[in-house]
C-alpha atoms as a PDB file:
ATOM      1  CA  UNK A   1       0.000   0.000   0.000  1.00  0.00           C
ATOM      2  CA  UNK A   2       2.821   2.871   1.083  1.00  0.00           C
ATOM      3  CA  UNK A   3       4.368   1.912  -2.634  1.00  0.00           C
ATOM      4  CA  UNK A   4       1.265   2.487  -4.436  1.00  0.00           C
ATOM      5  CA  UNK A   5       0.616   5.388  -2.634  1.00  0.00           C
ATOM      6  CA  UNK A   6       4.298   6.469  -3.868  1.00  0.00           C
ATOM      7  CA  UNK A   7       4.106   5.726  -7.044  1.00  0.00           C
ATOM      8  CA  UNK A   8       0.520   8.133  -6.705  1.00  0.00           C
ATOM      9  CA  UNK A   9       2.423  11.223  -5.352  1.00  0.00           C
ATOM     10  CA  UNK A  10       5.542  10.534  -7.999  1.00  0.00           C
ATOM     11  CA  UNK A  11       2.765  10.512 -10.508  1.00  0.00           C
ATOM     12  CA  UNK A  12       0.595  13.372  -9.180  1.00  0.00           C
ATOM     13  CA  UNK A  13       3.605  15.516  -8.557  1.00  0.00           C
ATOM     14  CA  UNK A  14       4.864  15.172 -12.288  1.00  0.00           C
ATOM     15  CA  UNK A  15       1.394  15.968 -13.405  1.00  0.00           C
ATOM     16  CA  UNK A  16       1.419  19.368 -11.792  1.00  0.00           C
ATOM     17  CA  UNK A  17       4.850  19.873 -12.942  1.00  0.00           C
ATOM     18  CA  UNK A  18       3.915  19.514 -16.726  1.00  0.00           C
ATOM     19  CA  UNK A  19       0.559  21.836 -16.108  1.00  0.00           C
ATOM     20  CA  UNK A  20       2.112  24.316 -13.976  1.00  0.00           C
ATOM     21  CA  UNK A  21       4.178  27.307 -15.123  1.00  0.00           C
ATOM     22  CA  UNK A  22       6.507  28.989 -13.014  1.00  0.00           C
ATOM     23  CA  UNK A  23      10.000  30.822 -12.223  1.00  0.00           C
ATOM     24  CA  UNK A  24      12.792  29.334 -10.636  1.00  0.00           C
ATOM     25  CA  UNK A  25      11.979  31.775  -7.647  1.00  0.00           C
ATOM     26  CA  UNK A  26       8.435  30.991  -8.020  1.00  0.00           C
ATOM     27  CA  UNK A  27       9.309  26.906  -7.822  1.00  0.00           C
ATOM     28  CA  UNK A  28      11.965  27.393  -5.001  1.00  0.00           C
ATOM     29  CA  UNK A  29       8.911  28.689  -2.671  1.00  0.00           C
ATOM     30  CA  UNK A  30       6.656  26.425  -4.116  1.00  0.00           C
ATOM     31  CA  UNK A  31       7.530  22.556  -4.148  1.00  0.00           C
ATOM     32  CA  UNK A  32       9.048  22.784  -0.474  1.00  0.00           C
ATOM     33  CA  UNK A  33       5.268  23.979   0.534  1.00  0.00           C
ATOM     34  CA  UNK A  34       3.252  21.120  -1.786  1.00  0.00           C
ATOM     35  CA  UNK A  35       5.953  18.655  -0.668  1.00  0.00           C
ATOM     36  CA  UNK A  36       4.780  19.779   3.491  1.00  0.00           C
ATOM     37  CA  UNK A  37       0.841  19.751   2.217  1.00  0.00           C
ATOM     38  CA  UNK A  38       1.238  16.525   0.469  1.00  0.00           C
ATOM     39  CA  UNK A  39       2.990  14.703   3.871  1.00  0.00           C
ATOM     40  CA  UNK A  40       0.345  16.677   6.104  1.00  0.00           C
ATOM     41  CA  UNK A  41      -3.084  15.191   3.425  1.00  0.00           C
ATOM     42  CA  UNK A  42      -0.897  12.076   3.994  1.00  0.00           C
ATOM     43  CA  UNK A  43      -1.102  11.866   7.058  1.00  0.00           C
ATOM     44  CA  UNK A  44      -4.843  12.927   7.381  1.00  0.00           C
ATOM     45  CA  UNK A  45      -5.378  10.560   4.894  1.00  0.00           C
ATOM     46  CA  UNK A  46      -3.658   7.748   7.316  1.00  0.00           C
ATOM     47  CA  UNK A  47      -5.984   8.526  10.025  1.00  0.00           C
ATOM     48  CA  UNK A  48      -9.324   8.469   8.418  1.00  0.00           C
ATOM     49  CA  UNK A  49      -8.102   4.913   6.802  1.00  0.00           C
ATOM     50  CA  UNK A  50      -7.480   3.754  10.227  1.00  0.00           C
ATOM     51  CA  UNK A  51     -10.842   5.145  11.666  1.00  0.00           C
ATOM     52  CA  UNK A  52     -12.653   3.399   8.582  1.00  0.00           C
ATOM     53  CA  UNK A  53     -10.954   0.053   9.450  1.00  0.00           C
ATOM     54  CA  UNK A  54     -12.014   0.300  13.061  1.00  0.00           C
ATOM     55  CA  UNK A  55     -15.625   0.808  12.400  1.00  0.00           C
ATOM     56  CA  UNK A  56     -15.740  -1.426   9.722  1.00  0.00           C
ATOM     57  CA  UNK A  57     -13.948  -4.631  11.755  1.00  0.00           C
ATOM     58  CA  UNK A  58     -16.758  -3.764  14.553  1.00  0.00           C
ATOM     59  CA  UNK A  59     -19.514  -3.212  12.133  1.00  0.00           C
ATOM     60  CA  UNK A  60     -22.714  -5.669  13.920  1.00  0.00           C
ATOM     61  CA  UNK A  61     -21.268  -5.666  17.130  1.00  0.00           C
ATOM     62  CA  UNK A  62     -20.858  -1.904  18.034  1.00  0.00           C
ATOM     63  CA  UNK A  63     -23.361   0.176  20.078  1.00  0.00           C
ATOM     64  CA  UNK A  64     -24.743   3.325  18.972  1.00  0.00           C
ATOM     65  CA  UNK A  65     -22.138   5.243  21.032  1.00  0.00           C
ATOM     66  CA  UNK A  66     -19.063   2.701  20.495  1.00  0.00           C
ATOM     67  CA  UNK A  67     -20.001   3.408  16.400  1.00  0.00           C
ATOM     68  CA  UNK A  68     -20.663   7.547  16.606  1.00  0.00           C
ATOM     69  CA  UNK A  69     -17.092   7.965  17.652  1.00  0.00           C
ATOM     70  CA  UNK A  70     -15.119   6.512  14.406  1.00  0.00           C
ATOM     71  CA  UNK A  71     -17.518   7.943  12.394  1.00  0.00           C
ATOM     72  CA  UNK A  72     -17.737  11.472  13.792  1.00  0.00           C
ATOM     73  CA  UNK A  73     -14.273  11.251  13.551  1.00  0.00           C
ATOM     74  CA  UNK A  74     -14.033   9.745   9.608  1.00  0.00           C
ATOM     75  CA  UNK A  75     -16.187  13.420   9.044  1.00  0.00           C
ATOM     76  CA  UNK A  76     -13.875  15.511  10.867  1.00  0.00           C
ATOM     77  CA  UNK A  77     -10.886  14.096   8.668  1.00  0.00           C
ATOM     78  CA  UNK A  78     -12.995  14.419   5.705  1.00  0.00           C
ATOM     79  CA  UNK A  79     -11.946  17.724   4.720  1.00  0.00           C
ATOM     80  CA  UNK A  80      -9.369  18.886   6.756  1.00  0.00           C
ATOM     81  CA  UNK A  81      -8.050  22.794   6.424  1.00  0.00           C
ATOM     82  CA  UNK A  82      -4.394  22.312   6.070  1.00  0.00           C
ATOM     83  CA  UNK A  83      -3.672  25.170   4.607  1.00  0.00           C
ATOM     84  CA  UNK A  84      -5.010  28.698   5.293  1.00  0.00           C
ATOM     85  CA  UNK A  85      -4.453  32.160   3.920  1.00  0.00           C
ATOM     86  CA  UNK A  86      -2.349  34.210   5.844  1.00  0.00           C
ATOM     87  CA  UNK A  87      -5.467  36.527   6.542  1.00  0.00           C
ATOM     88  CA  UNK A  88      -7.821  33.513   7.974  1.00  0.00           C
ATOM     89  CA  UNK A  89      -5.187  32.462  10.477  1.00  0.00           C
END
């Protein structure tokens, strides 16, 4: 699974890189900011896997309460804000 996700990033990455225009200054600042937003989504991305595994290895056996919390949870990873203008912080 962490290969595949690999070869998604690798593959992602060069995609934007083909489609995206910029100066050397302009790609200095940039790629060391995707490269910190794509290890941050990863990790969200880690944790709402994990919360979907746990509810779904319980699913039958959990109570109302014992299921709210994953799943709560799995909505509060859904769309995280990882990155936010300077004027919203």
């Amino acid at each position: 699974m962490a290969l595949l996700r690999k070869d998604i990033r690798s593959i992602k990455k060069q995609l934007i890189a083909a489609n995206l225009t910029l100066t050397d200054g302009e790609a200095t600042k940039f790629w060391p900011m995707y490269e910190q937003y794509s290890v941050e989504l990863g990790k969200v991305n880690d944790t709402r896997a994990s919360l979907i595994k746990e509810y779904a290895n319980g699913y039958g056996t959990l109570t109302d309460e014992q299921a709210f919390g994953p799943t709560h949870q799995i909505n509060v990873h859904r769309r995280p804000r990882l990155w936010r203008s300077p004027s919203r912080q």
